[in-house]
C-alpha atoms as a PDB file:
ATOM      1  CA  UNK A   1      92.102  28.247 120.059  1.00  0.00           C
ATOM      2  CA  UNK A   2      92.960  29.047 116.204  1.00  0.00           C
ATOM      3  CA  UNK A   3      96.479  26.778 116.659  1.00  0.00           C
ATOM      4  CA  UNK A   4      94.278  24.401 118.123  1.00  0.00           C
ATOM      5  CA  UNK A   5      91.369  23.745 115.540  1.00  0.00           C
ATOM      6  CA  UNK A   6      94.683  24.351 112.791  1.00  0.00           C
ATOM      7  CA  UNK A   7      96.806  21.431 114.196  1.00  0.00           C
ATOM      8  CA  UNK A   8      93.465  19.527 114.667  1.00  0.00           C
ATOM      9  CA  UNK A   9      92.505  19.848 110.659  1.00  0.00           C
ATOM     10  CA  UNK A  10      96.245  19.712 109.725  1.00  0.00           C
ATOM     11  CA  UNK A  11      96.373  15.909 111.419  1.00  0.00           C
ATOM     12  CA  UNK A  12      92.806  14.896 110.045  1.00  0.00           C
ATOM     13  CA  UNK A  13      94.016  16.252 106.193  1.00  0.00           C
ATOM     14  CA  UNK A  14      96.618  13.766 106.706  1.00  0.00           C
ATOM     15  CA  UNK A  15      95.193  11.079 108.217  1.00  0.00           C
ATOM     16  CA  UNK A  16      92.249  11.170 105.093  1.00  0.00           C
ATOM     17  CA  UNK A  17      95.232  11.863 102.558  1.00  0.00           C
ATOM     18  CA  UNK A  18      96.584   8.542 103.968  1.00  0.00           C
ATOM     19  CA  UNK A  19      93.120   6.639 103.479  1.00  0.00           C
ATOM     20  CA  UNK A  20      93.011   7.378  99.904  1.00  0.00           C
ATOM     21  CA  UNK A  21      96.429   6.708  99.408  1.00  0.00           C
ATOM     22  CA  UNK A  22      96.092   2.960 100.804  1.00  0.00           C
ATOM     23  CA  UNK A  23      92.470   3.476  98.823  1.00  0.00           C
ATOM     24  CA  UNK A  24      94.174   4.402  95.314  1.00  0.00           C
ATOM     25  CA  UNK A  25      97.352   1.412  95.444  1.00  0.00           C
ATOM     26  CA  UNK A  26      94.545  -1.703  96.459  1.00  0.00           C
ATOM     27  CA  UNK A  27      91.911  -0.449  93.660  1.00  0.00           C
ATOM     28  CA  UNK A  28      95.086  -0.153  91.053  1.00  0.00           C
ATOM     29  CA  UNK A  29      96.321  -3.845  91.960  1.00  0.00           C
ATOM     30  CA  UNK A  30      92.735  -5.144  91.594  1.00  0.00           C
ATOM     31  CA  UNK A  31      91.963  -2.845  88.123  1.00  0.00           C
ATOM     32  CA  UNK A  32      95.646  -3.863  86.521  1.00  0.00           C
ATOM     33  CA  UNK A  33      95.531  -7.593  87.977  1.00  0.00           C
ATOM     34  CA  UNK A  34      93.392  -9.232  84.812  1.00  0.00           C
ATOM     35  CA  UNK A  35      96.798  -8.283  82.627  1.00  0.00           C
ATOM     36  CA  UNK A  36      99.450  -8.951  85.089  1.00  0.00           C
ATOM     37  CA  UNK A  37      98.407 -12.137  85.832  1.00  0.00           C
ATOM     38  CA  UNK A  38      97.904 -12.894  82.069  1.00  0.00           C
ATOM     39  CA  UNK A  39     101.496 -12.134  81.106  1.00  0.00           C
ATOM     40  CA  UNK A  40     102.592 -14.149  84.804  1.00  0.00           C
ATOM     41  CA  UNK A  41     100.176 -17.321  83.779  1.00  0.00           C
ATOM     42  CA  UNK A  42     102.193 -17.294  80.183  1.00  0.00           C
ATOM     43  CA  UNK A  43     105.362 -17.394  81.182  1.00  0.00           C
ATOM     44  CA  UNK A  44     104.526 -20.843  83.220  1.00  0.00           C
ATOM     45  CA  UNK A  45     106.217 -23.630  80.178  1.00  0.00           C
ATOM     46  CA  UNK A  46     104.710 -26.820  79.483  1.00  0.00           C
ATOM     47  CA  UNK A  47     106.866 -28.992  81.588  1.00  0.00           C
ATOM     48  CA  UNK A  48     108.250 -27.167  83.931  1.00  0.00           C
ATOM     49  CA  UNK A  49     109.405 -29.084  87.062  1.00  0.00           C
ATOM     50  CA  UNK A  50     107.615 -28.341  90.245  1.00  0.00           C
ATOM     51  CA  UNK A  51     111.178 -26.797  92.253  1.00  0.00           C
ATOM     52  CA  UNK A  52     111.692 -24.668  89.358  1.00  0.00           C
ATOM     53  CA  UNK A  53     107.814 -23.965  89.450  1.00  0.00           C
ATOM     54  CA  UNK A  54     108.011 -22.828  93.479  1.00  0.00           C
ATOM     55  CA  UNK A  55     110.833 -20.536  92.245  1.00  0.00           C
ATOM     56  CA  UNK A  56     108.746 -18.846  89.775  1.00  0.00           C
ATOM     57  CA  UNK A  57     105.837 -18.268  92.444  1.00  0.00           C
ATOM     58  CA  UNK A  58     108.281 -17.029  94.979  1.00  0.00           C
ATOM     59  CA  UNK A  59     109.890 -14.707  92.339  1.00  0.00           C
ATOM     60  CA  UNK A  60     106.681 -13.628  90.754  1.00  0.00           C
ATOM     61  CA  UNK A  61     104.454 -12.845  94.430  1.00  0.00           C
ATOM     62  CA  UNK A  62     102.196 -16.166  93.920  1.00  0.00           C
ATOM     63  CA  UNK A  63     101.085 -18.840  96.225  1.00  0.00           C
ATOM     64  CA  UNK A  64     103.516 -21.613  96.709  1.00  0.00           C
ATOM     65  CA  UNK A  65     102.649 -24.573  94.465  1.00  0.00           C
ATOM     66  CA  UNK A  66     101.789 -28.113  96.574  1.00  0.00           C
ATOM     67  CA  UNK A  67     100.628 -31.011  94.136  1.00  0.00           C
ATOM     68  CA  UNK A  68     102.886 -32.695  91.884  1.00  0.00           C
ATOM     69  CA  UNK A  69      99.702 -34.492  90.365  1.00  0.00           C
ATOM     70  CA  UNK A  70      96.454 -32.764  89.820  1.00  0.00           C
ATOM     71  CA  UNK A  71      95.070 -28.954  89.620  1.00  0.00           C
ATOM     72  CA  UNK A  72      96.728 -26.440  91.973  1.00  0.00           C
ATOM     73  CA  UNK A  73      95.535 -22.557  91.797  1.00  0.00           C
ATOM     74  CA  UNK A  74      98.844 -20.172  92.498  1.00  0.00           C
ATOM     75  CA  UNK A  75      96.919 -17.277  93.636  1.00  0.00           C
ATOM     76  CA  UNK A  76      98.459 -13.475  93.424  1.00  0.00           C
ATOM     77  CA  UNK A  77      99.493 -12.051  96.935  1.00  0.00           C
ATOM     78  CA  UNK A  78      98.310  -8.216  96.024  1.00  0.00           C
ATOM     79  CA  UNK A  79      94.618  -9.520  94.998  1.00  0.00           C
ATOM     80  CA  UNK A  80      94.648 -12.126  98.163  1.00  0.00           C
ATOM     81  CA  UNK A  81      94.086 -14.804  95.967  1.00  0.00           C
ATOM     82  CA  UNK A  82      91.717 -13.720  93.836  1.00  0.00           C
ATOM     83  CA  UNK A  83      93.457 -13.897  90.357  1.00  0.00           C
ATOM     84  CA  UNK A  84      96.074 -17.012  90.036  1.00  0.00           C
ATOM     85  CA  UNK A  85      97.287 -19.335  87.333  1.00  0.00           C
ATOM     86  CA  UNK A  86      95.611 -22.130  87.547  1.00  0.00           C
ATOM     87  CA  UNK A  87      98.383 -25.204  86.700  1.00  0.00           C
ATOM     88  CA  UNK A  88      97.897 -28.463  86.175  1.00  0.00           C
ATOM     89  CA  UNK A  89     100.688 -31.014  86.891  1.00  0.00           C
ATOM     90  CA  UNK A  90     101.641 -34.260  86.085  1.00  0.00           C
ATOM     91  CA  UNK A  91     104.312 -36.471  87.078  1.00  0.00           C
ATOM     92  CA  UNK A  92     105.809 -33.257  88.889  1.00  0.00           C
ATOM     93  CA  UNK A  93     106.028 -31.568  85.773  1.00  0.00           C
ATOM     94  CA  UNK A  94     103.845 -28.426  84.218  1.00  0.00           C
ATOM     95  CA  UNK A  95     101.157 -29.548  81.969  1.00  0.00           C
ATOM     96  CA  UNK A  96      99.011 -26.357  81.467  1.00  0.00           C
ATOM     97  CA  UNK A  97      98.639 -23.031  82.718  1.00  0.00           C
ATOM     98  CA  UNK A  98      96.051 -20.764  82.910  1.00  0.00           C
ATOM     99  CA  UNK A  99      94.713 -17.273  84.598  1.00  0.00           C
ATOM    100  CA  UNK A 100      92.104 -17.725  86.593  1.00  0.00           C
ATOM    101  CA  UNK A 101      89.281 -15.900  88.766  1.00  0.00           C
ATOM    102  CA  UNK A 102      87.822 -16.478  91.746  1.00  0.00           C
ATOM    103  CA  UNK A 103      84.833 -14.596  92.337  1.00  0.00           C
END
């Protein structure tokens, strides 16, 4: 009975020592996100071209870019979306970029 009840809290100490572990690396990626996506949204030049631009996002984890014209959000994989550049193109080519935050 003692190997039993041993083995038993042996599996649930790892199974909760797995929990936080997931726990600790999604509240890190959503605490360190504001600043990561600050120095990720900089390095986005005014008139870039829109290939080079889906290069970046595929490089840097970020949402594939789709308008050549207009306001497109490139949202951060790790935060599901929440924090992203927010670019604006024109003619196919980078005219601002921005963080931003969806809440």
């Amino acid at each position: 009975m003692n190997r039993l009840l041993k083995r038993i809290g042996l599996t649930l100490g790892a199974i909760v020592a797995f929990l936080v572990l997931i726990s600790a690396y999604g509240i890190y990626g959503f605490a360190t996100a504001r600043e990561r996506m600050d120095k990720v949204c900089a390095q986005i030049p005014v008139g870039m071209s829109i290939d080079d631009l889906r290069n970046f996002s595929a490089a840097n984890g970020l949402l594939k870019p789709h308008l050549e014209n207009g306001t497109d959000y490139l949202g951060e994989g790790r935060t599901m979306g929440r924090h992203s550049c927010k670019v604006v193109m024109e003619a196919g080519k980078v005219k601002s970029s921005v963080r931003n935050f969806m809440d």
